[in-house]
Protein backbone atom coordinates (compact mmCIF):
# COMPACT_ATOMS: atom_id res chain seq x y z
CA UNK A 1 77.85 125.19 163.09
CA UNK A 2 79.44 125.38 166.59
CA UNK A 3 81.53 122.17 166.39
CA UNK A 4 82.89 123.41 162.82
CA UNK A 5 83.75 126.74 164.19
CA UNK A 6 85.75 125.09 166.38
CA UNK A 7 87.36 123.15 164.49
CA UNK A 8 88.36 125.99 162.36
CA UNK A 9 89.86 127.50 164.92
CA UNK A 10 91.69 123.81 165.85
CA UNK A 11 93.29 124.15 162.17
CA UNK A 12 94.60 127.87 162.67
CA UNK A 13 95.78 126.76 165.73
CA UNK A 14 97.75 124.08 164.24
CA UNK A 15 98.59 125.59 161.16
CA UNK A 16 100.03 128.56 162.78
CA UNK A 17 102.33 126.35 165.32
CA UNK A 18 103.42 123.80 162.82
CA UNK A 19 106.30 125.69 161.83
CA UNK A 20 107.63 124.08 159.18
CA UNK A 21 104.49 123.27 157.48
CA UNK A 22 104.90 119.44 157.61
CA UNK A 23 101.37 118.55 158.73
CA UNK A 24 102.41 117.01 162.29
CA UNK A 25 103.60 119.33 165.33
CA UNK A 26 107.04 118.32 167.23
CA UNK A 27 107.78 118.37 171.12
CA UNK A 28 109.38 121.67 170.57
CA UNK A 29 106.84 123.03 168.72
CA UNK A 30 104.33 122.10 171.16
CA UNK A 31 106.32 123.83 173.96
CA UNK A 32 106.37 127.12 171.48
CA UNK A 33 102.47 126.93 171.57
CA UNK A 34 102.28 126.29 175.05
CA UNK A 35 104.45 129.25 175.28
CA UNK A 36 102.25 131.55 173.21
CA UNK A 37 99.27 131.54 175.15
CA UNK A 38 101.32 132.06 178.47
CA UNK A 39 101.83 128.78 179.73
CA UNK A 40 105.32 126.66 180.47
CA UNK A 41 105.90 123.45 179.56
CA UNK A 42 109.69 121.49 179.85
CA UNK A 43 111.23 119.81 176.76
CA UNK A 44 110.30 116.61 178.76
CA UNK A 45 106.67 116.70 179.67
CA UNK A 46 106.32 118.23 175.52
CA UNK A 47 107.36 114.92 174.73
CA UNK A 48 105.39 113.15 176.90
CA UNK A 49 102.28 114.97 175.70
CA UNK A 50 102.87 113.99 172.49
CA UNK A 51 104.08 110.25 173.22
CA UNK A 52 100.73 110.20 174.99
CA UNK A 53 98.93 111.46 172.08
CA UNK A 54 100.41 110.33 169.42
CA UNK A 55 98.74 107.05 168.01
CA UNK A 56 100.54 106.50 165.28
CA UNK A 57 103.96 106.50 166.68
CA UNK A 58 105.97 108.80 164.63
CA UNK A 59 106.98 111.15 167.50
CA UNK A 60 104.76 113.92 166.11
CA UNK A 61 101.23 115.34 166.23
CA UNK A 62 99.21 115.15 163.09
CA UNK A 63 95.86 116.98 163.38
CA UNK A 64 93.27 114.35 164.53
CA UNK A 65 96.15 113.96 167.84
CA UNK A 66 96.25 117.50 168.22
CA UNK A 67 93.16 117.69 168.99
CA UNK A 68 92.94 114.85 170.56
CA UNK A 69 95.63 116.93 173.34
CA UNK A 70 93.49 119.70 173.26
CA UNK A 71 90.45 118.46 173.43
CA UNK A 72 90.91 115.67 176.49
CA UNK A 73 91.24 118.29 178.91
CA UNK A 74 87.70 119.49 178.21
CA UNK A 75 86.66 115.28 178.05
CA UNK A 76 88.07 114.88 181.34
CA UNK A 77 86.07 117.74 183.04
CA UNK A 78 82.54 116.12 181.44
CA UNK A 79 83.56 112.63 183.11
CA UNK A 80 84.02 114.22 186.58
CA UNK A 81 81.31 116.20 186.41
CA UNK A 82 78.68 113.35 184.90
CA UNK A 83 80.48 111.10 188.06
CA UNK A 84 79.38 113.44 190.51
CA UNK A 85 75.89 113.98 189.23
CA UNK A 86 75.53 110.05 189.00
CA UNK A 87 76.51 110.45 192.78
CA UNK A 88 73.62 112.53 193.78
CA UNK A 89 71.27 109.78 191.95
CA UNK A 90 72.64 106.79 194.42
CA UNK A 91 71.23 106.15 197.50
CA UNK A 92 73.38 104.69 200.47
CA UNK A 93 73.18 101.08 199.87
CA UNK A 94 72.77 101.20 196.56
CA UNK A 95 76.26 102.59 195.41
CA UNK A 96 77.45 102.26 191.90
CA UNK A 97 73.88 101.94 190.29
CA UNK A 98 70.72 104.26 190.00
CA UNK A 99 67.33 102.43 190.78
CA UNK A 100 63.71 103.46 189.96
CA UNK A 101 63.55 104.50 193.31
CA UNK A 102 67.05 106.34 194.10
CA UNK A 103 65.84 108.24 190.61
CA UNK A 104 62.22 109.33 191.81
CA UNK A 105 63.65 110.56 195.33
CA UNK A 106 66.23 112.52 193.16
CA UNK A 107 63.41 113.96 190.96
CA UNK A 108 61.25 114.80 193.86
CA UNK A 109 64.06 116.31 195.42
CA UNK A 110 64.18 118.71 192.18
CA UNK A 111 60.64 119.63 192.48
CA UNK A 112 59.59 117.56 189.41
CA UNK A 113 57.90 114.16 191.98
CA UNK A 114 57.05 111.20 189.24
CA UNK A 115 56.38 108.09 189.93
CA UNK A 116 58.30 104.27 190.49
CA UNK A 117 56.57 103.13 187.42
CA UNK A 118 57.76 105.71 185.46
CA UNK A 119 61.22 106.05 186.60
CA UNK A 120 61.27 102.44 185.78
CA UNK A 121 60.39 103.08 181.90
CA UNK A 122 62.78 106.31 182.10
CA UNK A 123 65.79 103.87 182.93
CA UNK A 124 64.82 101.12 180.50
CA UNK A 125 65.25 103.60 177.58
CA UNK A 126 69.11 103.35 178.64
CA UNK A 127 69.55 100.13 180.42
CA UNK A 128 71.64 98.67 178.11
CA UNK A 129 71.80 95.29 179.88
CA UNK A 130 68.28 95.34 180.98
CA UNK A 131 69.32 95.07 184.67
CA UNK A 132 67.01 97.44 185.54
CA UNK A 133 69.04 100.30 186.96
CA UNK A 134 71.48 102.16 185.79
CA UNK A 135 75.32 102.11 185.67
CA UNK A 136 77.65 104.53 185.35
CA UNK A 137 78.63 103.87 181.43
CA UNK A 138 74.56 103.98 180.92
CA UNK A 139 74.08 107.04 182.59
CA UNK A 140 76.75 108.52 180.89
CA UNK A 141 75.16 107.01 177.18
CA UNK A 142 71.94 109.32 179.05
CA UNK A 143 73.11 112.35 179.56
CA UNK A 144 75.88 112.75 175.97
């Protein structure tokens, strides 16, 4: 229900700044809907928002790239903070991975103590290359 009211308001969004009704939003009329909610954006870094965006290569924003735009910003923020809660997890000398015991430490720390053993079977629900710790991409598979 969430995710489709959002994307409901995605479509206004795009309906309202595709000006000409063409299905696909141009540099310029980026940079008019950049404008509207009280930002600035040059003719130059419109177009390199939508080269960046735009996967088909037509110069223009259909919907699915639009959002795309809009919605990497908010990606981006979920990354960076998933990297720096995998960073608490680590212990020094074990960078880069979380092990049975770096994960009971952190769970002690939180006031919820466990056990080796069963941080062991907690990280082989997501070790997807049965290394027995986790990585970074695993962790990340975890927590989404």
């Amino acid at each position: 229900m969430i995710m489709m009211n959002k994307q409901h308001q995605y479509e206004r969004v795009f309906d309202h700044f595709d000006e000409n009704k063409d299905g696909k939003i141009s540099p310029s009329e980026l940079q008019q809907c950049v404008r509207a909610i009280g930002g600035e954006l040059s003719q130059a870094e419109a177009e390199a928002a939508v080269k960046y965006s735009d996967s088909d290569g037509d110069g223009m924003l259909c919907f699915d790239e639009f959002v795309r735009l809009v919605d990497g910003g908010e990606e981006e923020e979920k990354v960076k903070d998933l990297k720096e809660a995998f960073r608490m997890y680590q212990l020094e000398g074990s960078e880069g991975i979380i092990t049975p015991y770096s994960l009971n430490m952190m769970l002690t720390r939180l006031g919820l103590p466990s056990t080796i053993e069963k941080c062991r079977i907690m990280i082989s629900k997501f070790d997807l290359n049965a290394d027995g710790v986790l990585n970074f991409d695993e962790f990340k598979v975890m927590m989404l």
